[in-house]
N, C-alpha and C. Protein backbone atom coordinates (compact mmCIF):
# COMPACT_ATOMS: atom_id res chain seq x y z
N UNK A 1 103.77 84.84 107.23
CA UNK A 1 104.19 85.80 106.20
C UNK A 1 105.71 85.91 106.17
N UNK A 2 106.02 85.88 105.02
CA UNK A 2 107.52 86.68 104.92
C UNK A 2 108.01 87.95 105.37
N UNK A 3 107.27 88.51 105.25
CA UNK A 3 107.77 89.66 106.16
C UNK A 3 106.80 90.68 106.33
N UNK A 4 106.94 91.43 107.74
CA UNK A 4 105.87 91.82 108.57
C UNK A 4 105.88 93.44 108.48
N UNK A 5 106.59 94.13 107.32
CA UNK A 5 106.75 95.30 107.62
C UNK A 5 106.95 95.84 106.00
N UNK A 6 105.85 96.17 104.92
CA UNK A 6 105.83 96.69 103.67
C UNK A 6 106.23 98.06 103.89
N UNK A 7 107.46 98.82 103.28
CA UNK A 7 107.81 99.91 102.64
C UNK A 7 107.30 100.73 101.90
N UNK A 8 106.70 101.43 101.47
CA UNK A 8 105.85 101.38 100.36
C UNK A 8 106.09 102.99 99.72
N UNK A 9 106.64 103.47 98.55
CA UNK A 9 106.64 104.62 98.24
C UNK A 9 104.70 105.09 97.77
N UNK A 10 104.58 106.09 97.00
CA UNK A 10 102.94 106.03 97.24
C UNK A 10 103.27 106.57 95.44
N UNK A 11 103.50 107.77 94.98
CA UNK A 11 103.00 107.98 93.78
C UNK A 11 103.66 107.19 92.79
N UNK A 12 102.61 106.40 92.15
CA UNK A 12 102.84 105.80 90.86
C UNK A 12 103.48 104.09 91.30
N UNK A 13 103.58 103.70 92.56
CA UNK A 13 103.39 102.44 93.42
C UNK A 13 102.39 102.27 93.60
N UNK A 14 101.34 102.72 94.16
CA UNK A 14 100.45 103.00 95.14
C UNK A 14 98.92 103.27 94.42
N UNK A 15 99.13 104.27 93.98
CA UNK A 15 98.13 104.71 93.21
C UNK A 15 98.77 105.74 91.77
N UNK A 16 98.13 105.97 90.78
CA UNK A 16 98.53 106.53 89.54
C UNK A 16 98.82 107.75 89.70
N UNK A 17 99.58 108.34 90.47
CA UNK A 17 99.73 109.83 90.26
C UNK A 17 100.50 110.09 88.81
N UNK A 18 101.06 109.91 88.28
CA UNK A 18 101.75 110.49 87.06
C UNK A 18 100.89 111.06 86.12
N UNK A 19 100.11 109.73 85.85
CA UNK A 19 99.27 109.77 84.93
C UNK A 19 97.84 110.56 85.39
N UNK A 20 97.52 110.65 86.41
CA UNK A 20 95.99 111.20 86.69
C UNK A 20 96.33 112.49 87.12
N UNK A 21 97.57 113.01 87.71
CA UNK A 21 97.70 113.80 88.61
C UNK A 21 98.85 115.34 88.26
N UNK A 22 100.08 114.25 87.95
CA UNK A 22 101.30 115.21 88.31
C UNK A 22 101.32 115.58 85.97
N UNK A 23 101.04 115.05 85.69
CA UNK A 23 101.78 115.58 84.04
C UNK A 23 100.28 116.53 83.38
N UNK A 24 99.05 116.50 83.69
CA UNK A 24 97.73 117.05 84.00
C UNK A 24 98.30 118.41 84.31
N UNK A 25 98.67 118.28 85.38
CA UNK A 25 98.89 119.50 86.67
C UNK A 25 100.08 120.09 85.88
N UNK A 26 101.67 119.46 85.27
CA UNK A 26 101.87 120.23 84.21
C UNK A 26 101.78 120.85 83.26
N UNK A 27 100.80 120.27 82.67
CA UNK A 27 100.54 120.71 81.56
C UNK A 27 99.43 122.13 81.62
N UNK A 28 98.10 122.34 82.88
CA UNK A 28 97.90 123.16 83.38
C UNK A 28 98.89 124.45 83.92
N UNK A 29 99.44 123.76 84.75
CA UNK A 29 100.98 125.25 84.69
C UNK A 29 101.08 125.57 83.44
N UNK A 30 102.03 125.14 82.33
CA UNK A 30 102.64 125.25 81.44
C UNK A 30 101.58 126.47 80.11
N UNK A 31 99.95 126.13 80.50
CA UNK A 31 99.69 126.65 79.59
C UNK A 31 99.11 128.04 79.85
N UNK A 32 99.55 128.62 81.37
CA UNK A 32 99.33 129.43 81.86
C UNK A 32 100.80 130.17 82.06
N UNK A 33 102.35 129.45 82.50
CA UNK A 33 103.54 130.34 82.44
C UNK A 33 103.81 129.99 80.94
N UNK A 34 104.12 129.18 80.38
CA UNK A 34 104.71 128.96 79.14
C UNK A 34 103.73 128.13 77.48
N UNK A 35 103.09 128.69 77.17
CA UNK A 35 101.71 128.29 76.43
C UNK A 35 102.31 127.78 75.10
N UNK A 36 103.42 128.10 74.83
CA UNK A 36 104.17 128.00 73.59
C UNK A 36 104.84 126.02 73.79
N UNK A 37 104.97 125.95 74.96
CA UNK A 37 105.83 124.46 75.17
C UNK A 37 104.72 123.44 74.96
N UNK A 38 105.15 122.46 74.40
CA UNK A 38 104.43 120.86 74.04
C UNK A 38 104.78 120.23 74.61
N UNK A 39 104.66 118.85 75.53
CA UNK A 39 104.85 117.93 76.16
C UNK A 39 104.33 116.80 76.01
N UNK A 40 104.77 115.61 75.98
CA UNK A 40 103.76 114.64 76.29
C UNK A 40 103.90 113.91 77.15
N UNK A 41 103.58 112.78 77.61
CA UNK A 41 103.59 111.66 78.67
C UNK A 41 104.99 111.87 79.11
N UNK A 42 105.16 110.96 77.71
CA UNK A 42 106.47 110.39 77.99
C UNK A 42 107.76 111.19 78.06
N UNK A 43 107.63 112.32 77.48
CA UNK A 43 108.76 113.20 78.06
C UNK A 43 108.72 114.28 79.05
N UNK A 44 107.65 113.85 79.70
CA UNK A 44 107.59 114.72 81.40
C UNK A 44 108.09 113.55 81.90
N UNK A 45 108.05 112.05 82.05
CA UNK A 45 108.49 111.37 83.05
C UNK A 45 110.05 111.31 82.50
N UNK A 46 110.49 111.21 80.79
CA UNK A 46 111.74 111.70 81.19
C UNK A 46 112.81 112.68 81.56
N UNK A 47 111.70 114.01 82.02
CA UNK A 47 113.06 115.41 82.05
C UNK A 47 113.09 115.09 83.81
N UNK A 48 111.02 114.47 84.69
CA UNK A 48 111.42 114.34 85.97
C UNK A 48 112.64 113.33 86.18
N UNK A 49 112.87 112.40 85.33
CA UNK A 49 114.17 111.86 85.94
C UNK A 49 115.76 112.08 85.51
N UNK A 50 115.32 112.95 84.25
CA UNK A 50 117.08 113.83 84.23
C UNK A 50 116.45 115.07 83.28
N UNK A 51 116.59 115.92 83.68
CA UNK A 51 117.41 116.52 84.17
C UNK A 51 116.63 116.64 85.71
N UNK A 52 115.57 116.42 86.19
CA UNK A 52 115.12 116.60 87.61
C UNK A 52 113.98 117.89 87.49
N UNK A 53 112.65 117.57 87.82
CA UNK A 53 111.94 118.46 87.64
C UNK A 53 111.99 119.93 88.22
N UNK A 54 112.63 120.20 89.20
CA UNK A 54 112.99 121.59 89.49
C UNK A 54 114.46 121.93 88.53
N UNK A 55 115.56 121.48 88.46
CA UNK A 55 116.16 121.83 87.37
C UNK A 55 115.51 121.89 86.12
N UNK A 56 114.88 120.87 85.53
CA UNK A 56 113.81 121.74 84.42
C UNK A 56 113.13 122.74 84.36
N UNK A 57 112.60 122.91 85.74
CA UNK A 57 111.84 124.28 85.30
C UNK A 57 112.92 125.45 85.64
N UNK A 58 113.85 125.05 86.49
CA UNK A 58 114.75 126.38 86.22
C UNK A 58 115.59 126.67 85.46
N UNK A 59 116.14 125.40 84.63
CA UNK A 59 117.44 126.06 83.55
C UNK A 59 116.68 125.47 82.30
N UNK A 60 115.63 124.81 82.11
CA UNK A 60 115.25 124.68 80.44
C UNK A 60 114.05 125.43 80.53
N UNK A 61 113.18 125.84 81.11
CA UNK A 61 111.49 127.05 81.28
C UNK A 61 112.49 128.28 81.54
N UNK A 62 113.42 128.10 82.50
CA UNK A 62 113.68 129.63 83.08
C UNK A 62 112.96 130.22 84.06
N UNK A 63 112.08 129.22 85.04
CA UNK A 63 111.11 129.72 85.59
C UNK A 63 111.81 131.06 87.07
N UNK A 64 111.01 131.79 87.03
CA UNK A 64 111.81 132.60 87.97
C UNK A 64 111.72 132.05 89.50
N UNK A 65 111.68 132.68 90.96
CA UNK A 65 111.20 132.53 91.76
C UNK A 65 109.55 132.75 91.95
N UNK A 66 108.97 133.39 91.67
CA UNK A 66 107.72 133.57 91.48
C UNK A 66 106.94 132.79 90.87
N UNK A 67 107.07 132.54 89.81
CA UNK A 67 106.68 131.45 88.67
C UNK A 67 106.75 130.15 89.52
N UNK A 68 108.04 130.18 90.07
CA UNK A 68 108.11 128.54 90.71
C UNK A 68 107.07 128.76 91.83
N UNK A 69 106.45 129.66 92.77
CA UNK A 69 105.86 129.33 93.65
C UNK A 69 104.75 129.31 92.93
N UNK A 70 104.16 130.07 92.11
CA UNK A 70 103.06 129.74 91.57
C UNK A 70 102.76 128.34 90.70
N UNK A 71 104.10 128.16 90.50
CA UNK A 71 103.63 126.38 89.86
C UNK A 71 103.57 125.96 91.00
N UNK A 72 103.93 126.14 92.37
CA UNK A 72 103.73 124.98 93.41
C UNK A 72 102.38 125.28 93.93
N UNK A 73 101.66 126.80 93.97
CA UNK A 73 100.42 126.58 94.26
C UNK A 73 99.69 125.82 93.21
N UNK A 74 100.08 126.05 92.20
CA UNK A 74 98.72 125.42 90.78
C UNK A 74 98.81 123.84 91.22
N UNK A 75 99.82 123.37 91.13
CA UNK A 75 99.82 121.92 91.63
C UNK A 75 99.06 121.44 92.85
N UNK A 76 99.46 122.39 94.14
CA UNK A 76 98.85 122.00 95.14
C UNK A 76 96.88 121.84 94.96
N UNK A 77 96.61 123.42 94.22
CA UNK A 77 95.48 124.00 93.86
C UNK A 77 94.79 122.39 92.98
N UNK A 78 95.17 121.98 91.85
CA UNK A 78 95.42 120.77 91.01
C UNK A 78 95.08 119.55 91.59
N UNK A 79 96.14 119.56 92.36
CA UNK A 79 95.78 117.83 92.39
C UNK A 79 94.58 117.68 94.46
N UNK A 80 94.44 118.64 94.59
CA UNK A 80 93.79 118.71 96.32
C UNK A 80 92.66 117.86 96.00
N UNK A 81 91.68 118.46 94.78
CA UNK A 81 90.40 118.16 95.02
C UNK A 81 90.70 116.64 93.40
N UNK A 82 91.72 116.03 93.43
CA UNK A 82 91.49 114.83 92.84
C UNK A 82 92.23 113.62 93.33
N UNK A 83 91.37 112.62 93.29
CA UNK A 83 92.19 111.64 93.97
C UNK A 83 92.72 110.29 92.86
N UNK A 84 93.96 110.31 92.84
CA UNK A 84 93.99 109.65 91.70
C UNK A 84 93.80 107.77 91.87
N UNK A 85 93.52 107.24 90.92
CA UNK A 85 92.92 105.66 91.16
C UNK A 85 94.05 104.67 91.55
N UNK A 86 93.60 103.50 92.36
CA UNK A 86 94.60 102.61 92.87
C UNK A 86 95.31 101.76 91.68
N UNK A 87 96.41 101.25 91.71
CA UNK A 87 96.51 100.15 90.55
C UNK A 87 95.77 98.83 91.36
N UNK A 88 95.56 98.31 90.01
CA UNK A 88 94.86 97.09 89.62
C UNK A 88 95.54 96.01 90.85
N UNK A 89 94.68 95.77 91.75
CA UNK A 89 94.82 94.54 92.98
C UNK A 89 95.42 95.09 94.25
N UNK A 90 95.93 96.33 93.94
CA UNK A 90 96.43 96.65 95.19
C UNK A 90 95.23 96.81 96.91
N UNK A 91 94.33 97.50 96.62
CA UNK A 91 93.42 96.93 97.63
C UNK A 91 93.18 95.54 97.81
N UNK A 92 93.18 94.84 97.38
CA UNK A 92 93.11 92.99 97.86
C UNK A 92 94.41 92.86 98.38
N UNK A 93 95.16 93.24 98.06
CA UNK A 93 96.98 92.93 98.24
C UNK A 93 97.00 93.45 99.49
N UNK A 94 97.36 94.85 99.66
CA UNK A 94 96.96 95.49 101.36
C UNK A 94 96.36 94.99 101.95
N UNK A 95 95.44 94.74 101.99
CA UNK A 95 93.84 94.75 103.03
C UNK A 95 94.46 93.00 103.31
N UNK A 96 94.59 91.99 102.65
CA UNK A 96 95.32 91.20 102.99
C UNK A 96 96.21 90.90 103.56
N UNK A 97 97.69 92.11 103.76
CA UNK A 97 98.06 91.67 104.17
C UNK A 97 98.23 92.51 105.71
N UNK A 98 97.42 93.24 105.57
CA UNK A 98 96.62 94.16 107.22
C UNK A 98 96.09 93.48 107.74
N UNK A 99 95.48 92.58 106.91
CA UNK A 99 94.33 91.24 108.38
C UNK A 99 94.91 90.37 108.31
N UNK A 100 96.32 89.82 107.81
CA UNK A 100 97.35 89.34 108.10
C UNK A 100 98.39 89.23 109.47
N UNK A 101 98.18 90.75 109.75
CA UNK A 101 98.88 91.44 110.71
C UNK A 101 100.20 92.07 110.07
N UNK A 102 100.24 92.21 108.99
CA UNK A 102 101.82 93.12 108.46
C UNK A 102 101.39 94.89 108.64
N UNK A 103 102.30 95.44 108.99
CA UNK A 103 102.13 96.99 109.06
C UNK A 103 103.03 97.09 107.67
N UNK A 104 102.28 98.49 107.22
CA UNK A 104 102.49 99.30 106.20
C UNK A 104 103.15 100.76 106.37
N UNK A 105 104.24 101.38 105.95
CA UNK A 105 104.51 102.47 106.52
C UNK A 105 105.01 102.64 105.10
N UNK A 106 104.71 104.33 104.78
CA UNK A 106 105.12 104.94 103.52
C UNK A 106 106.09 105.83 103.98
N UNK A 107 106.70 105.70 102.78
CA UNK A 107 107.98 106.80 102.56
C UNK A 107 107.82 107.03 101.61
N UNK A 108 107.72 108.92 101.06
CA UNK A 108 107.14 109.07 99.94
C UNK A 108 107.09 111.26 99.88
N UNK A 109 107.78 111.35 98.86
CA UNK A 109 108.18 112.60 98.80
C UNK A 109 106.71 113.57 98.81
N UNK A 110 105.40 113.04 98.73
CA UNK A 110 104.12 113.95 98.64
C UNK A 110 104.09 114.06 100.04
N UNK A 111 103.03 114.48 100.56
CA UNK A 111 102.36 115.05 101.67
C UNK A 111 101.58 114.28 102.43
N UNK A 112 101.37 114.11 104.04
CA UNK A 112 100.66 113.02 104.49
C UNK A 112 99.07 113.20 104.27
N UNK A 113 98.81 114.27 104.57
CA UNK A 113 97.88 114.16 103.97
C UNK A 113 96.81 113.90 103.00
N UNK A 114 97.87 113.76 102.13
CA UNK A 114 97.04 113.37 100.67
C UNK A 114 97.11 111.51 100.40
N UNK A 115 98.08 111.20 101.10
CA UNK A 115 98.46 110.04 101.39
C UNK A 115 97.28 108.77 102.26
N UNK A 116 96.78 110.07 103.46
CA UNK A 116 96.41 109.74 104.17
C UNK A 116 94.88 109.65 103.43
N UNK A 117 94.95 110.45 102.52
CA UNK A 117 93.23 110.52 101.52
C UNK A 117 92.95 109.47 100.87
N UNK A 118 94.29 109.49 99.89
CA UNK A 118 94.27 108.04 99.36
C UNK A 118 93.88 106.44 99.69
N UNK A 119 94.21 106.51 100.68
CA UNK A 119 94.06 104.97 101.98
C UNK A 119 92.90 104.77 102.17
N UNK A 120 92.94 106.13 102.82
CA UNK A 120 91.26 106.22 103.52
C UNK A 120 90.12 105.77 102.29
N UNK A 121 90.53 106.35 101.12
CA UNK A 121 89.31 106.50 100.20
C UNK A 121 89.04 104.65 99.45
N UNK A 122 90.52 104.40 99.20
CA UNK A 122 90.56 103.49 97.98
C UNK A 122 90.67 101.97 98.72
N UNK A 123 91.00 101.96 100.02
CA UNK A 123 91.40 101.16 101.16
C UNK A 123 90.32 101.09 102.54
N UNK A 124 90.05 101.83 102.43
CA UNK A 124 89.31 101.80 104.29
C UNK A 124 90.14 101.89 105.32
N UNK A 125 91.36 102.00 105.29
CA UNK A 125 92.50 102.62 106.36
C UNK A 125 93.45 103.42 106.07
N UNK A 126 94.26 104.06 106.64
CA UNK A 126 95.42 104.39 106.55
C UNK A 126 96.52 103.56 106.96
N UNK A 127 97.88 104.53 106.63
CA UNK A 127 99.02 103.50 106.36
C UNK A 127 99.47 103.13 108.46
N UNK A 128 100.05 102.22 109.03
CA UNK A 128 100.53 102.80 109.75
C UNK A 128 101.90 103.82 110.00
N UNK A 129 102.26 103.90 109.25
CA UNK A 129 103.08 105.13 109.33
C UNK A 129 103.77 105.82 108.01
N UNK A 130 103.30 107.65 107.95
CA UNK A 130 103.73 108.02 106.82
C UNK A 130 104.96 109.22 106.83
N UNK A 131 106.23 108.88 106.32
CA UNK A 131 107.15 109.70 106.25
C UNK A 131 107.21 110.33 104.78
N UNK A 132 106.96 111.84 105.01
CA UNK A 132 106.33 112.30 103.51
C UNK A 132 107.57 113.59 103.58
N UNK A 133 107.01 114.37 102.92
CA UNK A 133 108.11 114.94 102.17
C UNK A 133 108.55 116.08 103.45
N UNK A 134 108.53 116.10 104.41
CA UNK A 134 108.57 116.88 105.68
C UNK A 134 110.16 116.40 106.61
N UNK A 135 109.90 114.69 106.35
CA UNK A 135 110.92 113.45 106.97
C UNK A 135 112.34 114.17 106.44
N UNK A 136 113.15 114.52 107.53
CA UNK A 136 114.26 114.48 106.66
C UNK A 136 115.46 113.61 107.41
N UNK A 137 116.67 113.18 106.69
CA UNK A 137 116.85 113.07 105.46
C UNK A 137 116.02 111.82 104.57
N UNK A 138 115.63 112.54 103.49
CA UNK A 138 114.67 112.06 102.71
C UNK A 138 115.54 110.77 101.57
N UNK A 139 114.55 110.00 101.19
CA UNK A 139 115.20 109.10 100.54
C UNK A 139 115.85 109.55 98.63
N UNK A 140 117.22 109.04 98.70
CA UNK A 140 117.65 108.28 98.84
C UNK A 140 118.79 107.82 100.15
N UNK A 141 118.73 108.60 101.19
CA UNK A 141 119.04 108.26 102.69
C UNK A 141 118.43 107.11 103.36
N UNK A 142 119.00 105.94 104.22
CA UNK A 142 118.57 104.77 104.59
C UNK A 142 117.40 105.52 105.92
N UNK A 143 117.82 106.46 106.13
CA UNK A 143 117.12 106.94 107.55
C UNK A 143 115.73 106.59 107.87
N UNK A 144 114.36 107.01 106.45
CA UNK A 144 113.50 106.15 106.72
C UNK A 144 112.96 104.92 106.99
N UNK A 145 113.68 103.99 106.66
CA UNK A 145 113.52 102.41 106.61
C UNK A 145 113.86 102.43 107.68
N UNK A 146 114.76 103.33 108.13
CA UNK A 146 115.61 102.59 109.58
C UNK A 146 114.60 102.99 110.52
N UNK A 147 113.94 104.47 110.31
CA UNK A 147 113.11 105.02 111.33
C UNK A 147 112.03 103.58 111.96
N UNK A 148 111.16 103.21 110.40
CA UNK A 148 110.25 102.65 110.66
C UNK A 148 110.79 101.32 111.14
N UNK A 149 111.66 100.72 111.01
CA UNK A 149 112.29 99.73 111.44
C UNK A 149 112.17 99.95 113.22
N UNK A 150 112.61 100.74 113.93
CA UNK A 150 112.48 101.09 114.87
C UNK A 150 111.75 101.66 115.49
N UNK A 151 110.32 101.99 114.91
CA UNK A 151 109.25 102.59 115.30
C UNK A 151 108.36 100.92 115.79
N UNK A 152 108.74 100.29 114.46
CA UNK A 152 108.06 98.96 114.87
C UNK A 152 108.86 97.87 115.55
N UNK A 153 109.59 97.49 116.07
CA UNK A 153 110.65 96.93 116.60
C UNK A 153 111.16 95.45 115.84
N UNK A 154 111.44 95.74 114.32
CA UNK A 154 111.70 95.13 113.40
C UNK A 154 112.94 94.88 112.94
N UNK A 155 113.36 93.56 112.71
CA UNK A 155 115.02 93.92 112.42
C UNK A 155 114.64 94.10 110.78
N UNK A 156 116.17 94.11 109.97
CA UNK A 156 115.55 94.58 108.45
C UNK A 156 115.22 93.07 107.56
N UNK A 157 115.48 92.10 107.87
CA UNK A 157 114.70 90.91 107.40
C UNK A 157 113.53 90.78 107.36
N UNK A 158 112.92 91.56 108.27
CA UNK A 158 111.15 91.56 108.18
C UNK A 158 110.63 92.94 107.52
N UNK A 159 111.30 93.29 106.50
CA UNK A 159 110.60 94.59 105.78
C UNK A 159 111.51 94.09 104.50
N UNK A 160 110.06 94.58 103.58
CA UNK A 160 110.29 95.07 102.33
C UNK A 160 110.07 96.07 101.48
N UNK A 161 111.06 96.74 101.28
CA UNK A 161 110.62 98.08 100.20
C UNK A 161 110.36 98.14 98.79
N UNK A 162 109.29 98.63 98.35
CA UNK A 162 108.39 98.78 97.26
C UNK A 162 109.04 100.09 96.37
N UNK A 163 109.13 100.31 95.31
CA UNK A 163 109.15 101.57 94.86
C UNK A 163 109.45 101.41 93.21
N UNK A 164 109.28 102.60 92.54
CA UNK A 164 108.67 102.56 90.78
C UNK A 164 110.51 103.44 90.52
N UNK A 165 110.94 104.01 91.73
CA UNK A 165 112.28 104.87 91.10
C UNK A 165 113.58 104.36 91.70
N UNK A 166 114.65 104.93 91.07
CA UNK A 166 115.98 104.58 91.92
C UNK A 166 116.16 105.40 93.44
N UNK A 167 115.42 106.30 93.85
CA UNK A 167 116.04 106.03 95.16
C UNK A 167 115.05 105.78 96.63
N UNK A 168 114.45 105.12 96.05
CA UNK A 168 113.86 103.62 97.15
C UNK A 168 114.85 102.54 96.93
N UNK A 169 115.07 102.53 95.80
CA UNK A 169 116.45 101.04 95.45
C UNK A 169 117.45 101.28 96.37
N UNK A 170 118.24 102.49 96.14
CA UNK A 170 119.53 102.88 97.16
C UNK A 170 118.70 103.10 98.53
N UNK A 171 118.09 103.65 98.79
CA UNK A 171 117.35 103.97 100.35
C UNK A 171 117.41 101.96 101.00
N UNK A 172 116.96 101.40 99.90
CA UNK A 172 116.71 99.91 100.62
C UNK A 172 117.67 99.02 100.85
N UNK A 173 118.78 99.40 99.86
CA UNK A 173 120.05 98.94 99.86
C UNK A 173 121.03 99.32 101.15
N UNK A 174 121.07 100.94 101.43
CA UNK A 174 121.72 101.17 102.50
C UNK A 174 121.42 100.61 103.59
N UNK A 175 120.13 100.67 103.37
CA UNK A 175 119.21 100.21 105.27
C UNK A 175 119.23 98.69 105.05
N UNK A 176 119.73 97.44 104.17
CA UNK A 176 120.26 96.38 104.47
C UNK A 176 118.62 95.55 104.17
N UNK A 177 117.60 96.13 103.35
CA UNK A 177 116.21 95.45 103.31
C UNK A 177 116.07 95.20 102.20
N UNK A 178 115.25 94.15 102.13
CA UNK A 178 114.56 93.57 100.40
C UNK A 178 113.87 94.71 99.52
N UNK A 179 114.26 94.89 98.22
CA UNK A 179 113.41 95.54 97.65
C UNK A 179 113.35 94.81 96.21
N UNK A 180 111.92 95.72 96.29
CA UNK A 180 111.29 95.01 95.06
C UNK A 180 110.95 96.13 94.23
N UNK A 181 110.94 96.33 92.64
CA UNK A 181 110.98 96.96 91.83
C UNK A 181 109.02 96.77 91.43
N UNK A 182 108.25 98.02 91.68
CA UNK A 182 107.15 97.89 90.85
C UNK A 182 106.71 98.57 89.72
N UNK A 183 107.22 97.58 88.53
CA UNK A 183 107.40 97.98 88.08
C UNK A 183 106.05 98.33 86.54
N UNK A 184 105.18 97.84 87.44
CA UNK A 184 103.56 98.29 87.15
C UNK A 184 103.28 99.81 87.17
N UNK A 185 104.37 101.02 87.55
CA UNK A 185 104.19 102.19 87.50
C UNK A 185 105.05 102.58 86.15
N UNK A 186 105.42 102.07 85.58
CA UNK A 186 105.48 102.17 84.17
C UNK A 186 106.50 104.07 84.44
N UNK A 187 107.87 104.10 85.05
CA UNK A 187 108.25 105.08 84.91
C UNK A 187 108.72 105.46 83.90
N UNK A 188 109.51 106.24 83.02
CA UNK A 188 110.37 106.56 82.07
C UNK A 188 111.09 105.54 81.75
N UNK A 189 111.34 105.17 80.03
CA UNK A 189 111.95 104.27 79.61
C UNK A 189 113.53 103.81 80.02
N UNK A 190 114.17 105.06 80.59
CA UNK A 190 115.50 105.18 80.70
C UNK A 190 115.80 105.04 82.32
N UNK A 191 114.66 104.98 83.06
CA UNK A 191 114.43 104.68 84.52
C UNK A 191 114.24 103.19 84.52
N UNK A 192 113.21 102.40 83.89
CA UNK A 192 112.60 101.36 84.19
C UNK A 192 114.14 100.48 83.63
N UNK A 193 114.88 100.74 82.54
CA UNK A 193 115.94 99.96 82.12
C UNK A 193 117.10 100.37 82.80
N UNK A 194 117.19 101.24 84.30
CA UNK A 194 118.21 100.85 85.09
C UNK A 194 117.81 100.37 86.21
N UNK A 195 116.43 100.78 86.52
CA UNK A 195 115.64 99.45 87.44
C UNK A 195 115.74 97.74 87.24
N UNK A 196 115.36 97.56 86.33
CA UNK A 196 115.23 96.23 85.92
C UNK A 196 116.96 95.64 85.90
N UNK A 197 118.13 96.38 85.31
CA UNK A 197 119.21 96.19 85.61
C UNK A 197 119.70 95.98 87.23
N UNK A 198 118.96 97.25 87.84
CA UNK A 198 120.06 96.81 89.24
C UNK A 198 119.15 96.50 90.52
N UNK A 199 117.61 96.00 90.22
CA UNK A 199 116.69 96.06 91.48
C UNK A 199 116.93 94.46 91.82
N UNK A 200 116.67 93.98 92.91
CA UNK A 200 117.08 92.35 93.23
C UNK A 200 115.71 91.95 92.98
N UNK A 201 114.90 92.51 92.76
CA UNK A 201 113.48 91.84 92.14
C UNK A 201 112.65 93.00 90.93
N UNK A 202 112.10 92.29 90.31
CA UNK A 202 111.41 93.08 89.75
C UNK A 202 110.09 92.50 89.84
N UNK A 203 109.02 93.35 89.58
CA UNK A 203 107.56 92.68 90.12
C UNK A 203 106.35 93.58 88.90
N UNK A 204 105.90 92.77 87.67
CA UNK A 204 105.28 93.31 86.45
C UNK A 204 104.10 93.59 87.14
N UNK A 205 103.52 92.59 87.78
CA UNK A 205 102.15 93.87 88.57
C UNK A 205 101.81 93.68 89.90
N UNK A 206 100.38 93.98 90.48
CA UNK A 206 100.67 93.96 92.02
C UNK A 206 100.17 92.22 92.35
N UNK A 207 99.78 91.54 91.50
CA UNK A 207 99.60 90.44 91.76
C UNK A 207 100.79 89.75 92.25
N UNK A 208 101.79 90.32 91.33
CA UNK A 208 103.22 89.61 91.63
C UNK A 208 103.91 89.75 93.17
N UNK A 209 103.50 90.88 93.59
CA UNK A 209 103.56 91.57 94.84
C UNK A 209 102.85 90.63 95.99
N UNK A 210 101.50 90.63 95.99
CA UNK A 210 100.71 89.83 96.20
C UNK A 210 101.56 88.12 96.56
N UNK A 211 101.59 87.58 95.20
CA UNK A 211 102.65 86.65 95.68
C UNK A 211 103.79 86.33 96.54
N UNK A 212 104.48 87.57 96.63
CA UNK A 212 105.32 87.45 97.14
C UNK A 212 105.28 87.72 98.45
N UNK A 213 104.43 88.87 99.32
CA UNK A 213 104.17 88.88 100.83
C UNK A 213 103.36 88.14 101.62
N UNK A 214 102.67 87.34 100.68
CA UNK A 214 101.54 86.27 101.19
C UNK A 214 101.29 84.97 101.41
């Protein structure tokens, strides 16, 4: 194998959270604090990447402190009891390259647990190692790559990082490792066209992925 140590961010890499999970779960908030606002797809994935989904809800909703914790329970409440679906090949792709012998370690702003649901459910394992939104400093900081780099006794030639946003790109860049753009998570139009500009690979689905660790 080319390299013995996959990176892997989880929502919308991994499995479909955007679409099954996180703009659902907005739109549930929204019609409970703010019933009057319209949204669609495509402009929840572009306010999460500018203006930044907690600056949206605090300077364009106005959400107070309260409001914001209650959108963080509805979400939590939301997405617990759903598990959202793998993309297309990624179980053959993993599971391949696990009986390969490559370790998998996520870095990934959700929760291990839910992480750990995901694997289990859509995979038959878990990752070997998950740095979730607890890890700090969180990416776009090299610190995770480096962690797992050194958890597994890997120099950074034998890892590659996976991810659908810009800061897995900079996280992979600092820590001196390959990354690859997946860009099968279909982020925001104004994301995916500075991805495709500055990622050293880009990869249209997980087959392509597939190709490339195997």
């Amino acid at each position: 194998m080319r390299y013995q140590l996959l990176v892997l961010d989880h929502d919308d890499t991994v499995v479909k959270s955007m679409e099954q999970l996180h703009y659902p779960s907005m739109l549930h908030t929204l019609a409970q604090l703010r019933p009057n606002v319209r949204m669609t797809a495509e402009e929840y994935k572009e306010l999460c990447a500018d203006p930044g989904f907690e600056p949206y809800c605090r300077q364009v909703l106005g959400l107070s402190d309260e409001e914001m914790a209650f959108e963080l329970a509805d979400w939590q409440a939301f997405t617990a009891g759903r598990i959202p679906d793998a993309f297309e090949g990624m179980k053959e792709t993993l599971c391949a390259f696990k009986a390969a012998g490559g370790k998998i370690g996520v870095v990934t702003h959700s929760a291990r647990a839910l992480v750990e649901r995901d694997y289990a459910h859509h995979f038959g394992f878990v990752p070997d190692a998950v740095l979730d939104l607890t890890f700090t400093p969180q990416k776009p900081d090299p610190a995770p790559v480096q962690a797992l780099l050194t958890r597994f006794a890997l120099p950074p030639a034998a890892a590659l990082a996976v991810d659908d946003l810009p800061p897995g790109l900079h996280m992979a860049a600092a820590a001196g490792v390959d990354f690859a753009y997946a860009a099968w998570g279909k982020p925001a139009p104004s994301v995916d066209q500075v991805m495709r500009a500055n990622a050293p690979l880009t990869l249209e689905t997980v087959a392509d992925l597939q190709r490339v660790i195997l």
